[in-house]
PDB file of N, CA and C in Angstrom:
ATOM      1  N   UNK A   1     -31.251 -42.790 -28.239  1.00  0.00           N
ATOM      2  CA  UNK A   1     -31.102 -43.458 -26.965  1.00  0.00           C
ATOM      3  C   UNK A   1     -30.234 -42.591 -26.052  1.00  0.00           C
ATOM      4  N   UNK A   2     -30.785 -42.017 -24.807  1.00  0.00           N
ATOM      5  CA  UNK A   2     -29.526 -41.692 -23.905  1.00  0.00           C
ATOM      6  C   UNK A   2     -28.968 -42.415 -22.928  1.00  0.00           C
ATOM      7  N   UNK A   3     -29.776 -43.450 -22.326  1.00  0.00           N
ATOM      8  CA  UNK A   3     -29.499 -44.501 -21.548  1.00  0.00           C
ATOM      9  C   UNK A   3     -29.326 -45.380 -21.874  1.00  0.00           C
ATOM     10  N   UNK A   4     -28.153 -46.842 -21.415  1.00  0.00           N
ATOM     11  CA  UNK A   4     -28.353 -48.392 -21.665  1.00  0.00           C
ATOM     12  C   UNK A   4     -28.425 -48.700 -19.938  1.00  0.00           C
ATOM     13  N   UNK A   5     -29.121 -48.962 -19.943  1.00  0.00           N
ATOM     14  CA  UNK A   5     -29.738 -49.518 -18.495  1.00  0.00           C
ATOM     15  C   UNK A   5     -28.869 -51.048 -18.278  1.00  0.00           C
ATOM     16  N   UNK A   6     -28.069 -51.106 -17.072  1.00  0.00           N
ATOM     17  CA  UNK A   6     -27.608 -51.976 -16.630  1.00  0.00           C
ATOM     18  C   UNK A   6     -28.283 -52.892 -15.688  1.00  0.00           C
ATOM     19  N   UNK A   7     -27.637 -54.460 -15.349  1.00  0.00           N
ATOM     20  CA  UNK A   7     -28.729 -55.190 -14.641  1.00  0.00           C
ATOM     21  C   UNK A   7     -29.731 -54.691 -13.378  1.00  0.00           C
ATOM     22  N   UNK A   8     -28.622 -54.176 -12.087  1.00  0.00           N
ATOM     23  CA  UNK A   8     -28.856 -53.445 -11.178  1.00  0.00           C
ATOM     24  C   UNK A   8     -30.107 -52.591 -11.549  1.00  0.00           C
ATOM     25  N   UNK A   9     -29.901 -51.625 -12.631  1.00  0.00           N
ATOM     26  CA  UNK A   9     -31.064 -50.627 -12.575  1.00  0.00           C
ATOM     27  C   UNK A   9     -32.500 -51.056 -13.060  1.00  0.00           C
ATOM     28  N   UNK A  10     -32.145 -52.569 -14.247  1.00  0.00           N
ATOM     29  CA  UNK A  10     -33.558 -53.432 -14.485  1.00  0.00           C
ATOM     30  C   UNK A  10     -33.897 -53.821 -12.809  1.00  0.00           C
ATOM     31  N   UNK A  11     -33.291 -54.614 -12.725  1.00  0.00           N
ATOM     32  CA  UNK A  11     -33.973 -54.911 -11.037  1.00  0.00           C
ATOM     33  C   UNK A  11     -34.725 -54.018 -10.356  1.00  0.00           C
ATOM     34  N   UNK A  12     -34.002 -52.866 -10.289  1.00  0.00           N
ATOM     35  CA  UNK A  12     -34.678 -51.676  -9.293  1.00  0.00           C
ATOM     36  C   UNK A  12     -35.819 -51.293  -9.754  1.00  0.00           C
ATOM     37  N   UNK A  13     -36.117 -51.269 -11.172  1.00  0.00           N
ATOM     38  CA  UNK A  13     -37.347 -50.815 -12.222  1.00  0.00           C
ATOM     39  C   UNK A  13     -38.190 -52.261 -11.923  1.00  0.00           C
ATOM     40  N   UNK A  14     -38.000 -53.770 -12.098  1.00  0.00           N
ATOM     41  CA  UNK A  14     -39.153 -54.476 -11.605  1.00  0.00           C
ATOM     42  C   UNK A  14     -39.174 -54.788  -9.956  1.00  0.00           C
ATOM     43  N   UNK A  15     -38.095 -54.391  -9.017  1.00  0.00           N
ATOM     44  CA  UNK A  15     -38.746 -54.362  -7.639  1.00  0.00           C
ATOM     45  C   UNK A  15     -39.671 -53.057  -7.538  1.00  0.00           C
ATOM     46  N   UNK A  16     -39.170 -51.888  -8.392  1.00  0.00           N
ATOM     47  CA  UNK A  16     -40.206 -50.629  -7.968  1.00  0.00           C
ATOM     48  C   UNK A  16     -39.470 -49.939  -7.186  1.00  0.00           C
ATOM     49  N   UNK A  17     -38.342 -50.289  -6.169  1.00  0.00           N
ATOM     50  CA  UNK A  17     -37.060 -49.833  -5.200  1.00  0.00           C
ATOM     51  C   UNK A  17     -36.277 -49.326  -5.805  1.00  0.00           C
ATOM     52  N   UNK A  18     -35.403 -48.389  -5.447  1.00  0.00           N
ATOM     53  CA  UNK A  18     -35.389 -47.529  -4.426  1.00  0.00           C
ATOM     54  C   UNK A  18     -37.110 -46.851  -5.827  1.00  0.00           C
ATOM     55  N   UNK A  19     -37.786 -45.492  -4.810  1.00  0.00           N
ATOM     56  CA  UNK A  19     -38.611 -45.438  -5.610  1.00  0.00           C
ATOM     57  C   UNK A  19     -38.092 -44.164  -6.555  1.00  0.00           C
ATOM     58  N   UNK A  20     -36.640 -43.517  -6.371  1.00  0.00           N
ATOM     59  CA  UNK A  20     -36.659 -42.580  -7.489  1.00  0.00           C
ATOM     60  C   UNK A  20     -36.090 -43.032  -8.586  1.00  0.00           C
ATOM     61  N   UNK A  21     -35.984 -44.411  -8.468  1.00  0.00           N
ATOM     62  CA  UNK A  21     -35.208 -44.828  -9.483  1.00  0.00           C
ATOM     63  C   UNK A  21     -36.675 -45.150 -10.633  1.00  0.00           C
ATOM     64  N   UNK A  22     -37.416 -45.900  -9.955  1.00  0.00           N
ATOM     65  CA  UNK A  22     -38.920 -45.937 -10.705  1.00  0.00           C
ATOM     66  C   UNK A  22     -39.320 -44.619 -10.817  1.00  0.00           C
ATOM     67  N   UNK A  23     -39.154 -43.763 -10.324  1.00  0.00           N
ATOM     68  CA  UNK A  23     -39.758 -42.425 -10.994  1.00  0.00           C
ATOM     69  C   UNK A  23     -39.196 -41.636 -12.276  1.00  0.00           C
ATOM     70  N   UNK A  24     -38.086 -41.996 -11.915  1.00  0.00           N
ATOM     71  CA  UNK A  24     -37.036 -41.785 -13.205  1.00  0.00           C
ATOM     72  C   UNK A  24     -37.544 -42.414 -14.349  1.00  0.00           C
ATOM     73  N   UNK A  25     -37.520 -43.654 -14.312  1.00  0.00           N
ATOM     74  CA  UNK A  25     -37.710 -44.208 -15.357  1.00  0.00           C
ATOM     75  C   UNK A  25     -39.165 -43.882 -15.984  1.00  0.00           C
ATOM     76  N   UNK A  26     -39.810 -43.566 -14.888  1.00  0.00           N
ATOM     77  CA  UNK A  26     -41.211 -43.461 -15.527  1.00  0.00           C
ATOM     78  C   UNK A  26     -41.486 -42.068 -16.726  1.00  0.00           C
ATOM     79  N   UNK A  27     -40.651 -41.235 -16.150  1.00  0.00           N
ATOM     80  CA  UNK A  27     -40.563 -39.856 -16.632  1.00  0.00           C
ATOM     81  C   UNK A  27     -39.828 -40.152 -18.472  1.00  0.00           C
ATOM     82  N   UNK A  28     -39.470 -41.387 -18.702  1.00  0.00           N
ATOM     83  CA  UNK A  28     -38.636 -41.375 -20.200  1.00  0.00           C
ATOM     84  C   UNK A  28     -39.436 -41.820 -20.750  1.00  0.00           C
ATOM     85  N   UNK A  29     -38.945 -42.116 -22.039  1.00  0.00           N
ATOM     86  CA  UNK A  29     -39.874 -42.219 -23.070  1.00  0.00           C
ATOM     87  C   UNK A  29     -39.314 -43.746 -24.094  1.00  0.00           C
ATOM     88  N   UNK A  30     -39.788 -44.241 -24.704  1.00  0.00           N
ATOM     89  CA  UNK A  30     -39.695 -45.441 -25.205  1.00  0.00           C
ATOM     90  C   UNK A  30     -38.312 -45.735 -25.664  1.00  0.00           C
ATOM     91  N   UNK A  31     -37.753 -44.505 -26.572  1.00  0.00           N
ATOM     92  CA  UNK A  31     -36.821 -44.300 -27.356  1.00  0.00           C
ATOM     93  C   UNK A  31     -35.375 -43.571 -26.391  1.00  0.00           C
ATOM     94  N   UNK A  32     -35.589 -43.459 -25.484  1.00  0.00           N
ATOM     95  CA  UNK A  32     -34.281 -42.916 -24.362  1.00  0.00           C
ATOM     96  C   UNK A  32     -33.623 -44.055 -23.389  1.00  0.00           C
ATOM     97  N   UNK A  33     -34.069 -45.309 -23.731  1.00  0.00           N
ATOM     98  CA  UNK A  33     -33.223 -46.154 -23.171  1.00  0.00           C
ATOM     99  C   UNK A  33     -33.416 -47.846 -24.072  1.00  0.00           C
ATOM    100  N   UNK A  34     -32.407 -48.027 -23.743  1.00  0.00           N
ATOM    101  CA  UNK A  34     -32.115 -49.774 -23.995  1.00  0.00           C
ATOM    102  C   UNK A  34     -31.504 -50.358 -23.159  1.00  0.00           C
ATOM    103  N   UNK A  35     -31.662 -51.644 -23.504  1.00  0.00           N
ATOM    104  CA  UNK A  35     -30.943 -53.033 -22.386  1.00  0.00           C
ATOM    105  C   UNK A  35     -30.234 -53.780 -23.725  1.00  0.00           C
ATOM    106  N   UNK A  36     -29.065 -53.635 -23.320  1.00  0.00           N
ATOM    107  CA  UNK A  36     -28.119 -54.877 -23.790  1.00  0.00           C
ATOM    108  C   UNK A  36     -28.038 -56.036 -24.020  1.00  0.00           C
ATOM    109  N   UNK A  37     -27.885 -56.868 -24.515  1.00  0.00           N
ATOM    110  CA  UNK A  37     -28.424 -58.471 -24.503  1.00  0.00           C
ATOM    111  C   UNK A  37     -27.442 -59.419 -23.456  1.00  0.00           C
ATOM    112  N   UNK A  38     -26.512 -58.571 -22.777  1.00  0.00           N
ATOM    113  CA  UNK A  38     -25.534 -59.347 -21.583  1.00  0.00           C
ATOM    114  C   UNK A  38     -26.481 -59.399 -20.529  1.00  0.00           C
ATOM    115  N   UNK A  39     -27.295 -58.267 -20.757  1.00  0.00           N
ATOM    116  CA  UNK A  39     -28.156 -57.687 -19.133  1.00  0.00           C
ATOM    117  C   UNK A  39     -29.304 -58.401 -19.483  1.00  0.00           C
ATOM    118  N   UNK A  40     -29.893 -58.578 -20.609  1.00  0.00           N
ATOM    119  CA  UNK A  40     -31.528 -59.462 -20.663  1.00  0.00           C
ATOM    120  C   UNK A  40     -30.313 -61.222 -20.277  1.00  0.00           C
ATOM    121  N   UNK A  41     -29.371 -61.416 -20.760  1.00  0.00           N
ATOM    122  CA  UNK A  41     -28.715 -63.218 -20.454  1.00  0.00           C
ATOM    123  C   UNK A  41     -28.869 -62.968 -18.480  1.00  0.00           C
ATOM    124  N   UNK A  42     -27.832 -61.652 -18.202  1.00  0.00           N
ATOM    125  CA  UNK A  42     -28.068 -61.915 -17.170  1.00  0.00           C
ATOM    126  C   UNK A  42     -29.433 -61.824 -16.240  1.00  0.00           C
ATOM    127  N   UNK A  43     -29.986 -61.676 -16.477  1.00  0.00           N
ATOM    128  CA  UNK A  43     -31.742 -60.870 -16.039  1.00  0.00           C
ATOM    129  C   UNK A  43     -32.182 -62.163 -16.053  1.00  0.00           C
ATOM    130  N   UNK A  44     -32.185 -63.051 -17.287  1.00  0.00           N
ATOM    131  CA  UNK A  44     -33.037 -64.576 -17.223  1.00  0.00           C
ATOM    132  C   UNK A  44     -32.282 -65.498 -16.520  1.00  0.00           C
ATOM    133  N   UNK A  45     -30.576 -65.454 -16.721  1.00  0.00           N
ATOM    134  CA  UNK A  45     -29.881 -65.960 -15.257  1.00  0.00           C
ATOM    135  C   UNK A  45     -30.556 -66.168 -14.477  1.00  0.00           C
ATOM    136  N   UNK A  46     -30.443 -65.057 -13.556  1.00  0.00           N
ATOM    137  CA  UNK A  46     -31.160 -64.861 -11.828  1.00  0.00           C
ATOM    138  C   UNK A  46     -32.412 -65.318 -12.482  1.00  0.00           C
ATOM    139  N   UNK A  47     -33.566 -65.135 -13.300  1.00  0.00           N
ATOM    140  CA  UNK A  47     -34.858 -65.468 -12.948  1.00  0.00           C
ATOM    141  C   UNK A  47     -34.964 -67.084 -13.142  1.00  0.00           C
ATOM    142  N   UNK A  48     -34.010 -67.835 -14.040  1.00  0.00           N
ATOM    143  CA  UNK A  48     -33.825 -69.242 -13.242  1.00  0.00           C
ATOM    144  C   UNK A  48     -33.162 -69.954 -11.776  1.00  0.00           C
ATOM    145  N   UNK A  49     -32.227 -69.393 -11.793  1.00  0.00           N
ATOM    146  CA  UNK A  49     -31.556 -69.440 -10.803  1.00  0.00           C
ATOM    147  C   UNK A  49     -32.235 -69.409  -9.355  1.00  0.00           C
ATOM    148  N   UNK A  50     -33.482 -68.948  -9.192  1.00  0.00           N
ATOM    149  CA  UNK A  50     -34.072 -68.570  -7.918  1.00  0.00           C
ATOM    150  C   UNK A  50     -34.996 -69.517  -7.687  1.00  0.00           C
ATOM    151  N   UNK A  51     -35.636 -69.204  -6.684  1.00  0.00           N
ATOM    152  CA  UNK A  51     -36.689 -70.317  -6.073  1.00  0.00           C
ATOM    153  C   UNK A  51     -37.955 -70.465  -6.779  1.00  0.00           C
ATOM    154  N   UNK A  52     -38.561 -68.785  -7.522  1.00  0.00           N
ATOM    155  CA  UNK A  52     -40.093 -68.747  -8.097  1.00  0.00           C
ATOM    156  C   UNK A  52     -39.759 -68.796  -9.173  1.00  0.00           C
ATOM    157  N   UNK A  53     -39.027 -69.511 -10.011  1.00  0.00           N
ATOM    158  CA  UNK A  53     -38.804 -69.440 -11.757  1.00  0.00           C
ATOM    159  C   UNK A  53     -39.749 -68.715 -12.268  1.00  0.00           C
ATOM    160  N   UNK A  54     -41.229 -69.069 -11.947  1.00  0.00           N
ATOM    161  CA  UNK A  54     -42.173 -68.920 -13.105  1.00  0.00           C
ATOM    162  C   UNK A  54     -42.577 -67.120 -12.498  1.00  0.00           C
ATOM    163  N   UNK A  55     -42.508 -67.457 -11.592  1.00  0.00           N
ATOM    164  CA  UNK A  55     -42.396 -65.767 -10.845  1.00  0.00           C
ATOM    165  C   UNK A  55     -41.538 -64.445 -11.696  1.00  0.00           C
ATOM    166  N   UNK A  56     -40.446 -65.021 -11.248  1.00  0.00           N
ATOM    167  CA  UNK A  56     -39.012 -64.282 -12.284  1.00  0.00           C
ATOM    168  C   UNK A  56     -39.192 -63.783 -13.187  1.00  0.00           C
ATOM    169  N   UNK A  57     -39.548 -65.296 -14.193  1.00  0.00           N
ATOM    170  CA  UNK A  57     -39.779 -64.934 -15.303  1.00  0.00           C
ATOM    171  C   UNK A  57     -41.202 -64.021 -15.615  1.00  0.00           C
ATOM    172  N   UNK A  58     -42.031 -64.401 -15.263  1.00  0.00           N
ATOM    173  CA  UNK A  58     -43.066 -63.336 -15.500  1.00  0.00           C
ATOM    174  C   UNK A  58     -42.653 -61.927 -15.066  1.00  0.00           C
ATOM    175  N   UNK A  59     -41.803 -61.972 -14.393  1.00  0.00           N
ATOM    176  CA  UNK A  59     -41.767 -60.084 -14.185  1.00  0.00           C
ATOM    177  C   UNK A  59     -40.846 -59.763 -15.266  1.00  0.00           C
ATOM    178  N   UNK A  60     -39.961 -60.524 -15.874  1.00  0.00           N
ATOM    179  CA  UNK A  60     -39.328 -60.058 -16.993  1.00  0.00           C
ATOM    180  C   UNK A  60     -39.816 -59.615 -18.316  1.00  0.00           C
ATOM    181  N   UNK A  61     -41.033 -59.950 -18.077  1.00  0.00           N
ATOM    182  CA  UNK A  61     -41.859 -59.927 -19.746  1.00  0.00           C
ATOM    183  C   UNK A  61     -42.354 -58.345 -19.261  1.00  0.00           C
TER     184      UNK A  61
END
């Protein structure tokens, strides 16, 4: 693993914004990053928390 990807940078990877941040990510490979389980609690947070729940949540999967 060389990365743990924080909430901020999940967001930016399912808005697609800024776009070098999605290019970045696109360029790694399965095994060069992880998410923390504070950042998936907080990630399903906000995707209840908001107006399109079922929205949210589908971009999280």
């Amino acid at each position: 693993m060389k990365y743990l990807l924080d909430t901020n940078i999940c967001i930016y990877i399912i808005k697609r914004q800024p776009p070098e941040v999605t290019a970045r990510f696109k360029s790694l490979l399965p095994n060069d990053f992880a998410i923390s389980v504070i950042t998936v609690a907080e990630l399903e947070y906000g995707a209840y928390k908001g107006q399109q729940v079922a929205k949210n949540r589908a971009a999280l999967l």
